[in-house]
C-alpha atoms as a PDB file:
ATOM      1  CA  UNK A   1      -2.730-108.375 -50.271  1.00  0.00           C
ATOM      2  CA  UNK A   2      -5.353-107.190 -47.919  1.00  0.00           C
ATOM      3  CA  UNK A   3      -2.910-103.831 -47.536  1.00  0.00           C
ATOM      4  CA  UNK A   4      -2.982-103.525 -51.472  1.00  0.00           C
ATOM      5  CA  UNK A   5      -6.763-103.816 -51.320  1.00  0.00           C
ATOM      6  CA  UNK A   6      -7.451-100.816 -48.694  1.00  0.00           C
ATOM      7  CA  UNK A   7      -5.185 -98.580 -50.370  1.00  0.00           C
ATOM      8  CA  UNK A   8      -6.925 -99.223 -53.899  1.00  0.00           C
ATOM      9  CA  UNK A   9     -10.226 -98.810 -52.145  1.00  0.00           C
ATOM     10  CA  UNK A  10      -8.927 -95.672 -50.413  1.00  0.00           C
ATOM     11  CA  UNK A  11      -7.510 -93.904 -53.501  1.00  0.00           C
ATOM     12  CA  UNK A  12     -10.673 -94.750 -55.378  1.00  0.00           C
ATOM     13  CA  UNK A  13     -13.032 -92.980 -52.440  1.00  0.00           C
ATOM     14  CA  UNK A  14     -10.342 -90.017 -52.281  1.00  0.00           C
ATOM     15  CA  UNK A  15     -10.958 -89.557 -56.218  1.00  0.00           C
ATOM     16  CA  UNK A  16     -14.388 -89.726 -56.448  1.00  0.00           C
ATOM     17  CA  UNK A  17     -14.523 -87.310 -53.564  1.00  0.00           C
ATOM     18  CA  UNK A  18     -12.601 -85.181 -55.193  1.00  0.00           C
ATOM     19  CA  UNK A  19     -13.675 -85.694 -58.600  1.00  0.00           C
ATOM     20  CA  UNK A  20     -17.531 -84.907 -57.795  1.00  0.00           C
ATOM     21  CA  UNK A  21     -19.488 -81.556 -58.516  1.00  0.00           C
ATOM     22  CA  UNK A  22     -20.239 -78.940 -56.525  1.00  0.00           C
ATOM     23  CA  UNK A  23     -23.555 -79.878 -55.454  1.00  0.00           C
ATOM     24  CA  UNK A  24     -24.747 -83.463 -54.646  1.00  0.00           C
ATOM     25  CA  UNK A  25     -27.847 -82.601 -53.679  1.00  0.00           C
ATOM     26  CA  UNK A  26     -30.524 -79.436 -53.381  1.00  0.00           C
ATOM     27  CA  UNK A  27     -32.238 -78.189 -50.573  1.00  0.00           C
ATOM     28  CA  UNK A  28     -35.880 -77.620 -51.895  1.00  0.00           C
ATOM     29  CA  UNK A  29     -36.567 -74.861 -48.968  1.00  0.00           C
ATOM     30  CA  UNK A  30     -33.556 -72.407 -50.366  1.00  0.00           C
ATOM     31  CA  UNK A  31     -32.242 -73.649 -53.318  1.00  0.00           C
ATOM     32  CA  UNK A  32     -28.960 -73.672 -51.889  1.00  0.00           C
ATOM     33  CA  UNK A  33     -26.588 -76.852 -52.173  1.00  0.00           C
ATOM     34  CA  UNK A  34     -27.592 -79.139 -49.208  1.00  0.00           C
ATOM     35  CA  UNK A  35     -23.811 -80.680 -49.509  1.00  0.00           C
ATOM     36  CA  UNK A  36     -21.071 -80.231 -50.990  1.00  0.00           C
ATOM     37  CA  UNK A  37     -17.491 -81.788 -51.735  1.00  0.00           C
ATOM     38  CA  UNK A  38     -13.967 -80.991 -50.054  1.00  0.00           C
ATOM     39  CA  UNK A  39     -12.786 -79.702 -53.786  1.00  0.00           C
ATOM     40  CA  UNK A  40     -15.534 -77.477 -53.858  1.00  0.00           C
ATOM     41  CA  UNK A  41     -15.217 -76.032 -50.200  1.00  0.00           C
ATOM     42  CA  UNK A  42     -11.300 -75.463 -51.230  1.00  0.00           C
ATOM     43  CA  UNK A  43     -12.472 -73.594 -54.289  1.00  0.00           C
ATOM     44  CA  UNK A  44     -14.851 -71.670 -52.470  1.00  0.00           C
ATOM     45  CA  UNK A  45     -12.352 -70.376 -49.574  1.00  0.00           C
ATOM     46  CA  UNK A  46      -9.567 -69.616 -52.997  1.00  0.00           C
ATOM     47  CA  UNK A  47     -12.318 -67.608 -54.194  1.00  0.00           C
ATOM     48  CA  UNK A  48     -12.698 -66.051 -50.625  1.00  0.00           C
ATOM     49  CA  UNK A  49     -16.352 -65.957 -51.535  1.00  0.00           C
ATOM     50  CA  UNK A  50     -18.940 -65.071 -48.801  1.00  0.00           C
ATOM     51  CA  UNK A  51     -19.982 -67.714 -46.555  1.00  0.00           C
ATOM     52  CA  UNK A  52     -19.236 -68.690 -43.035  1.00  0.00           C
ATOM     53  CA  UNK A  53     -17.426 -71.999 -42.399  1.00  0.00           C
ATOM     54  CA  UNK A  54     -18.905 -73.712 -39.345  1.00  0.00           C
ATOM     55  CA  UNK A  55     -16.809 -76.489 -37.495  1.00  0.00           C
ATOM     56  CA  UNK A  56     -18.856 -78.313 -34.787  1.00  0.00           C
ATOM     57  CA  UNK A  57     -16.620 -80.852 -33.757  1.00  0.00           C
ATOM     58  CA  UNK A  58     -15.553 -80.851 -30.048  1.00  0.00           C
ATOM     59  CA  UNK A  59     -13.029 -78.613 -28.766  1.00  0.00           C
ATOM     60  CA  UNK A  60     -10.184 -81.557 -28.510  1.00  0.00           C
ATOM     61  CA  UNK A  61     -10.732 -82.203 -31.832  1.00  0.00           C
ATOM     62  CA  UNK A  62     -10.567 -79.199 -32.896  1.00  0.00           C
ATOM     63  CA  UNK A  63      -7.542 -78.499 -31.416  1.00  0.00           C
ATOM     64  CA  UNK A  64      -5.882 -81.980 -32.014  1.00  0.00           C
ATOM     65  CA  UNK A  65      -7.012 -83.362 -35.186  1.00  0.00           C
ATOM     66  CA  UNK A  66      -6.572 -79.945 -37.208  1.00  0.00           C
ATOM     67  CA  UNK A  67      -8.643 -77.759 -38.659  1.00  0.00           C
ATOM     68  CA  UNK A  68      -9.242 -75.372 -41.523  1.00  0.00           C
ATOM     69  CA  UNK A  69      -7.614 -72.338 -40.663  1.00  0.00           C
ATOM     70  CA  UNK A  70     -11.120 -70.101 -41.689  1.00  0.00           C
ATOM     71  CA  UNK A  71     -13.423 -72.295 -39.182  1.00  0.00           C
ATOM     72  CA  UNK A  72     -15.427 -71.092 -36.053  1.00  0.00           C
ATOM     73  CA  UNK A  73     -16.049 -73.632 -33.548  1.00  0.00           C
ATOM     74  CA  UNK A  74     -19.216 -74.183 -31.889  1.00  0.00           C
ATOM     75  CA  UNK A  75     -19.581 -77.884 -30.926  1.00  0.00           C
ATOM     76  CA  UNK A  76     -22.850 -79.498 -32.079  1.00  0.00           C
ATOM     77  CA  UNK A  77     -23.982 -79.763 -28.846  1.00  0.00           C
ATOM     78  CA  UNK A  78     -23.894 -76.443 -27.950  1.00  0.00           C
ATOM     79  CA  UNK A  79     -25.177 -74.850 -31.489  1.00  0.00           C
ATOM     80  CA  UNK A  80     -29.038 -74.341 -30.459  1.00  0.00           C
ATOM     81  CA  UNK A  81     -28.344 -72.273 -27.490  1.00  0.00           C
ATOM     82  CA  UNK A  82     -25.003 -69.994 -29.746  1.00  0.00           C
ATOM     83  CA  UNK A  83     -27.557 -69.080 -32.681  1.00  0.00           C
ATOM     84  CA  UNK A  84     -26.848 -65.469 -32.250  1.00  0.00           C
ATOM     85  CA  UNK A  85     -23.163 -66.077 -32.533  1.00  0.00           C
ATOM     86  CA  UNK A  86     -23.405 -66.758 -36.528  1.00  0.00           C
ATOM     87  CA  UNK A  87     -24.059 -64.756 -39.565  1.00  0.00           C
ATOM     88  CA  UNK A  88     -27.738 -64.564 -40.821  1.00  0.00           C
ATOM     89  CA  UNK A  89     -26.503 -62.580 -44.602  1.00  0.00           C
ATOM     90  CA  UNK A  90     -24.410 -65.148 -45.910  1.00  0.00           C
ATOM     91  CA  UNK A  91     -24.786 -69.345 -45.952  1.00  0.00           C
ATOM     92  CA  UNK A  92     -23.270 -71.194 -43.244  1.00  0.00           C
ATOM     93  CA  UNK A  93     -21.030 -74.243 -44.310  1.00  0.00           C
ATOM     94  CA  UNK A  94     -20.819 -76.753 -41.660  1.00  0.00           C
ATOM     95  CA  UNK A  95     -18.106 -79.346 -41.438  1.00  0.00           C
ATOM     96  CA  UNK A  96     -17.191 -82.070 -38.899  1.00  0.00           C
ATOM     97  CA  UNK A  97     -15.064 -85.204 -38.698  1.00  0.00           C
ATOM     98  CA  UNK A  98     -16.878 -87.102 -41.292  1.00  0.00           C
ATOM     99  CA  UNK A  99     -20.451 -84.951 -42.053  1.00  0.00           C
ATOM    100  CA  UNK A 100     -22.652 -86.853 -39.694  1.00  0.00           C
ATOM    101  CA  UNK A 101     -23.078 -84.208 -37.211  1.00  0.00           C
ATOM    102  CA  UNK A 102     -22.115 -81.241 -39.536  1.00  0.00           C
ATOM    103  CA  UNK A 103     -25.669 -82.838 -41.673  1.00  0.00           C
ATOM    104  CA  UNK A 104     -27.316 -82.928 -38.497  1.00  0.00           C
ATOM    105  CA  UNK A 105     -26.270 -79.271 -37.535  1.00  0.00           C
ATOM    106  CA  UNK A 106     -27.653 -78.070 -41.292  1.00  0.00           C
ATOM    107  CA  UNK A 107     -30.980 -79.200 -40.237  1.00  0.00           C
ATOM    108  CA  UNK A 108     -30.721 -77.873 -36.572  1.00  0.00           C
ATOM    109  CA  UNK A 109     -29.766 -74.627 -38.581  1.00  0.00           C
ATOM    110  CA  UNK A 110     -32.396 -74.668 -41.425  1.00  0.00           C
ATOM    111  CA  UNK A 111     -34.999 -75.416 -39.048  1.00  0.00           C
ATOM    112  CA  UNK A 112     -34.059 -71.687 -37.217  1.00  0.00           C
ATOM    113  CA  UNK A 113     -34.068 -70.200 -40.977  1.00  0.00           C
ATOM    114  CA  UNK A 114     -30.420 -70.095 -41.624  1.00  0.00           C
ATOM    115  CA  UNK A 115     -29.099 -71.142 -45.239  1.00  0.00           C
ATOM    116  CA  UNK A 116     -26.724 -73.848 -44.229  1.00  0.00           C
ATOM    117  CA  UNK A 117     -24.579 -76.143 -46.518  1.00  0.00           C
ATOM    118  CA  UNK A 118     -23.347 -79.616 -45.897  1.00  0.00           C
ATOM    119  CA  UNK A 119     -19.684 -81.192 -46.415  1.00  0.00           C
ATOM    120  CA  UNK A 120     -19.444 -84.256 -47.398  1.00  0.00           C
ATOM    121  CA  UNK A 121     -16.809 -86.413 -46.260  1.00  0.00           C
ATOM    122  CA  UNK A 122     -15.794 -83.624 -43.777  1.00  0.00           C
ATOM    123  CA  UNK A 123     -12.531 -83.180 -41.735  1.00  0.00           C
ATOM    124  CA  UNK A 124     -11.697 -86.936 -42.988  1.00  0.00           C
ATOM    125  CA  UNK A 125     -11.787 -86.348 -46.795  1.00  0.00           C
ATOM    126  CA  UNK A 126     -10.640 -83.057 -46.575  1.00  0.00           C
ATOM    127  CA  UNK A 127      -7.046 -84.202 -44.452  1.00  0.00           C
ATOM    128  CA  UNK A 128      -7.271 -87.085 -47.277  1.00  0.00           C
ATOM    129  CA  UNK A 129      -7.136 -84.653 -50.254  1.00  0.00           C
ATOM    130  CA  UNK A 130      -4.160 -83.213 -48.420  1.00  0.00           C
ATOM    131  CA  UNK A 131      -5.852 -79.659 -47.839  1.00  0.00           C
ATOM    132  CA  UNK A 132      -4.172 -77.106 -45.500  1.00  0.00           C
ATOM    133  CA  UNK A 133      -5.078 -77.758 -41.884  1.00  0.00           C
ATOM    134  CA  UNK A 134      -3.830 -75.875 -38.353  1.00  0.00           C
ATOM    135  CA  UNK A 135      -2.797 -78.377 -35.554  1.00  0.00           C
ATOM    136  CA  UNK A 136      -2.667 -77.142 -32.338  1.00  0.00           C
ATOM    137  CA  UNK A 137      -4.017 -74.182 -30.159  1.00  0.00           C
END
């Protein structure tokens, strides 16, 4: 019964996931989604449009746990001192295993001037929508 339970209460937070809109909520500084969904962050890499996808995970993860084949990894605690690594023409979506630190790297970014977007859920929802992910080196 308990089994049963879980699984209902995991298919109903893998629908509403996935059945959100793009944007949960604004950032008032650029206008910009602060976060957004899995099912949005899969549209927007179909649509190859013009962002750069931020993982900041740690390497073993990374590596182990699988990742989205477009990422760049720079691990949250080394993101202050890479700034000049990323793109300053085009928003920075930030991901992680579950979008604690990938929210915490969005302010770390937005606080240096970047436009940087949120998702929700991260590396968690996204294996749990069954999105394309690389294992391994």
């Amino acid at each position: 019964m308990q089994r049963f339970v879980l699984a209902l209460l995991l298919m109903t937070t893998i629908i509403l996931t996935a059945c959100g809109t793009a944007a949960t909520t604004t950032s008032p500084a650029t206008k910009l989604p602060a976060e957004i969904n899995v099912a949005r962050l899969k549209t927007m890499l179909d649509r190859q449009e013009n962002f750069f996808l931020l993982d900041v995970r740690t390497p073993q993860e990374f590596v182990q746990d699988g990742r989205i084949a477009q990422s760049t990894l720079i691990p949250l605690q080394e993101l202050e001192q890479r700034l000049s690594e990323l793109p300053t023409d085009k928003p920075i979506v930030c991901i992680c295993r579950s979008g604690n630190r990938s929210a915490a790297a969005c302010d770390l970014l937005r606080s240096h001037e970047f436009e940087a977007i949120n998702v929700a859920g991260g590396m968690r929802a996204w294996a749990a929508a069954g999105y394309p992910m690389v294992v391994g080196p």
